[in-house]
N, C-alpha and C. Protein backbone atom coordinates (compact mmCIF):
# COMPACT_ATOMS: atom_id res chain seq x y z
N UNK A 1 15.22 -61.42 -31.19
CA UNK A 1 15.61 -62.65 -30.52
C UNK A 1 17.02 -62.52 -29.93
N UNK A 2 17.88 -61.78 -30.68
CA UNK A 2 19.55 -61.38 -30.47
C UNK A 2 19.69 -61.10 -28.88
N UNK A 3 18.06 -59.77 -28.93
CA UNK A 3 18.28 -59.07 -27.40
C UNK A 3 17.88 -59.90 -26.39
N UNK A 4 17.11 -60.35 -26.77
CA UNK A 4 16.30 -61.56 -25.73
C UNK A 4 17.38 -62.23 -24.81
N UNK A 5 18.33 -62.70 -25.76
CA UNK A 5 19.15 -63.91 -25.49
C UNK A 5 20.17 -62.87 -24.46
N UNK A 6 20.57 -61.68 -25.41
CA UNK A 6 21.60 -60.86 -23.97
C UNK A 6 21.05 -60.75 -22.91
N UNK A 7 19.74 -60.12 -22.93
CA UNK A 7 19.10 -59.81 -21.79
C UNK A 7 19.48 -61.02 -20.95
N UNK A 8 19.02 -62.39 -21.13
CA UNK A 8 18.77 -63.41 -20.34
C UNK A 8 20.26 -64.13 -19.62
N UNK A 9 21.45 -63.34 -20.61
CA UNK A 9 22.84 -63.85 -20.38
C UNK A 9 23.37 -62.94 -19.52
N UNK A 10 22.55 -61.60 -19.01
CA UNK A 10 22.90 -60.54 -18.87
C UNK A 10 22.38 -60.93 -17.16
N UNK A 11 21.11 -61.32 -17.19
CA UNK A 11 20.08 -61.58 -15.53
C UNK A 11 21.06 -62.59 -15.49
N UNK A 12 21.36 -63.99 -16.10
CA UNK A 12 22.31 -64.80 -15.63
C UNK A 12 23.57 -64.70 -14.46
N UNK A 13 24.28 -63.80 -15.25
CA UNK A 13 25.27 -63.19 -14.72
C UNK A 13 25.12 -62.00 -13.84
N UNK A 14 24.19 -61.76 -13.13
CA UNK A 14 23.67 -60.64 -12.59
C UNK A 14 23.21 -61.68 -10.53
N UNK A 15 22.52 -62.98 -11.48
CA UNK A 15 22.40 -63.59 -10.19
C UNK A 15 23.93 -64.13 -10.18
N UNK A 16 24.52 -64.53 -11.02
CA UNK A 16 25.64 -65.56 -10.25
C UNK A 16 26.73 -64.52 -9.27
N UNK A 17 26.16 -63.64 -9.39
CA UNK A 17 27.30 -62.28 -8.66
C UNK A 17 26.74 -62.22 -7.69
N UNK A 18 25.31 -61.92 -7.53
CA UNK A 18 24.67 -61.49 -6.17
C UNK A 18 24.56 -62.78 -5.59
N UNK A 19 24.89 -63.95 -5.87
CA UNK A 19 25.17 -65.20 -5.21
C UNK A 19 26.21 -65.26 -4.59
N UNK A 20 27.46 -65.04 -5.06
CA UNK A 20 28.76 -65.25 -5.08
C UNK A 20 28.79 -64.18 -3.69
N UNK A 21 28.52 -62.85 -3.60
CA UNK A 21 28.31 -62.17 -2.37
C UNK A 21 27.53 -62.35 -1.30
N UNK A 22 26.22 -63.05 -1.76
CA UNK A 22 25.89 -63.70 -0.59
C UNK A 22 26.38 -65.06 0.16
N UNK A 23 26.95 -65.35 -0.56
CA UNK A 23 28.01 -66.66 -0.25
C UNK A 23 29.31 -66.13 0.61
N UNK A 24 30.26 -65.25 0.54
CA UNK A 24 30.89 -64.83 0.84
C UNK A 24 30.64 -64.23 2.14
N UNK A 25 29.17 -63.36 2.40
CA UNK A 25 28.83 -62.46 3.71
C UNK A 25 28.20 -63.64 4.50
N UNK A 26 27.90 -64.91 3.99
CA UNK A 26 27.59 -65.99 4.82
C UNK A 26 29.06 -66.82 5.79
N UNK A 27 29.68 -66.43 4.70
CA UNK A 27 31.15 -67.60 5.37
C UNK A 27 31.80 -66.43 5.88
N UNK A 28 32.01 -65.22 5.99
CA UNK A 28 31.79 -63.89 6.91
C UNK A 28 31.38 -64.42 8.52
N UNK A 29 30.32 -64.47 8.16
CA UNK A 29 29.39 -64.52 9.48
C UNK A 29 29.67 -65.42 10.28
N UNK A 30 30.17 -66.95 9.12
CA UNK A 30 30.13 -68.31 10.12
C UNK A 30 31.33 -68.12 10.51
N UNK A 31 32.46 -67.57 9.55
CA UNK A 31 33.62 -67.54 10.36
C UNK A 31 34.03 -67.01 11.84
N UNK A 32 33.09 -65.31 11.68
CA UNK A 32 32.66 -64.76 13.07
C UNK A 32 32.48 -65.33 13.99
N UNK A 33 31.49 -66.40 13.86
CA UNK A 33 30.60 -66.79 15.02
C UNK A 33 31.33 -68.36 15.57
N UNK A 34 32.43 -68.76 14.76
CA UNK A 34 33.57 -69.83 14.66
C UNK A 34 34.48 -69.02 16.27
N UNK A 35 34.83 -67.56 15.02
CA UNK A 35 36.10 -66.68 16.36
C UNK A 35 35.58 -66.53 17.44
N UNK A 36 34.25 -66.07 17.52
CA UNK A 36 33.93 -65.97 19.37
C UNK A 36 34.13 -67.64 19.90
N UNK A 37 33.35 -68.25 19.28
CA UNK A 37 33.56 -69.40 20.23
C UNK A 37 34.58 -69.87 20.32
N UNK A 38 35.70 -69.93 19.48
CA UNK A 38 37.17 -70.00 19.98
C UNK A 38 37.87 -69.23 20.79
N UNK A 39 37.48 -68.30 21.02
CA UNK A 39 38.08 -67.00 21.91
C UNK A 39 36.74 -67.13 23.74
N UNK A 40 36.00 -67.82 23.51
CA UNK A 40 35.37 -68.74 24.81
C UNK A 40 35.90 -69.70 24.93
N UNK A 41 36.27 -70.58 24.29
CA UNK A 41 37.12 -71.60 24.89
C UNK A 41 38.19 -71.16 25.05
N UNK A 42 38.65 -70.50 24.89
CA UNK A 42 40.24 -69.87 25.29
C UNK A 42 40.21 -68.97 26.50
N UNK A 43 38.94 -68.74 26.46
CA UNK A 43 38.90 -67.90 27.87
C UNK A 43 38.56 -68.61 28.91
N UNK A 44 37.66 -69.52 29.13
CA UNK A 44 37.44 -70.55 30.23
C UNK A 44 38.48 -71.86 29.94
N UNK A 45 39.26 -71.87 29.42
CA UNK A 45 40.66 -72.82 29.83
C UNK A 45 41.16 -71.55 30.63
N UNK A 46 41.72 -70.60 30.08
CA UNK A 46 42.65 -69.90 30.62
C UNK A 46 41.99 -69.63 32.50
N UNK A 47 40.53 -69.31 32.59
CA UNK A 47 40.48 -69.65 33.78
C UNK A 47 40.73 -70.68 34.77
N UNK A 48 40.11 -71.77 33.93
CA UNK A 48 40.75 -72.94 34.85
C UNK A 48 41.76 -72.88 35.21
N UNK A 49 43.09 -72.93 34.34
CA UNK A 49 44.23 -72.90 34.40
C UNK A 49 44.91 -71.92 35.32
N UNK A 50 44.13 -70.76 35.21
CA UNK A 50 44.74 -69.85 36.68
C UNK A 50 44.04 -69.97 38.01
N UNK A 51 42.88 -70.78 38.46
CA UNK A 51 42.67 -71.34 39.22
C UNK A 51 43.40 -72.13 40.05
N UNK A 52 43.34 -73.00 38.70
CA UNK A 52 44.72 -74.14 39.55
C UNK A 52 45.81 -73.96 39.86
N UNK A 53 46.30 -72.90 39.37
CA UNK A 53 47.70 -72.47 40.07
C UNK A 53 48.01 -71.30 41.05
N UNK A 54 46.27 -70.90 41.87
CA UNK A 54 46.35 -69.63 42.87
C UNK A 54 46.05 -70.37 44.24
């Protein structure tokens, strides 16, 4: 019963890790996909903006 219980404390802690990394390569990704679209809006202001002053 002793092992049972490690075993099961053992898978416990086995998902809360492979969670914790998939959590992490998710807010990875969204952050990514945050920077391009900030770096598009920064690029079509910056056109406008040199438009209007050629």
């Amino acid at each position: 019963m002793k092992t049972f219980g490690v075993v099961i404390l053992g898978l416990i802690a086995l998902a809360v890790i492979v969670v914790l990394i998939v959590v992490e390569i998710i807010e990875l990704a969204v952050g990514a996909v945050l920077l391009l679209i900030a770096l598009g809006i920064v690029w079509w202001l910056w056109r406008k903006v040199k438009r209007r002053f050629e």
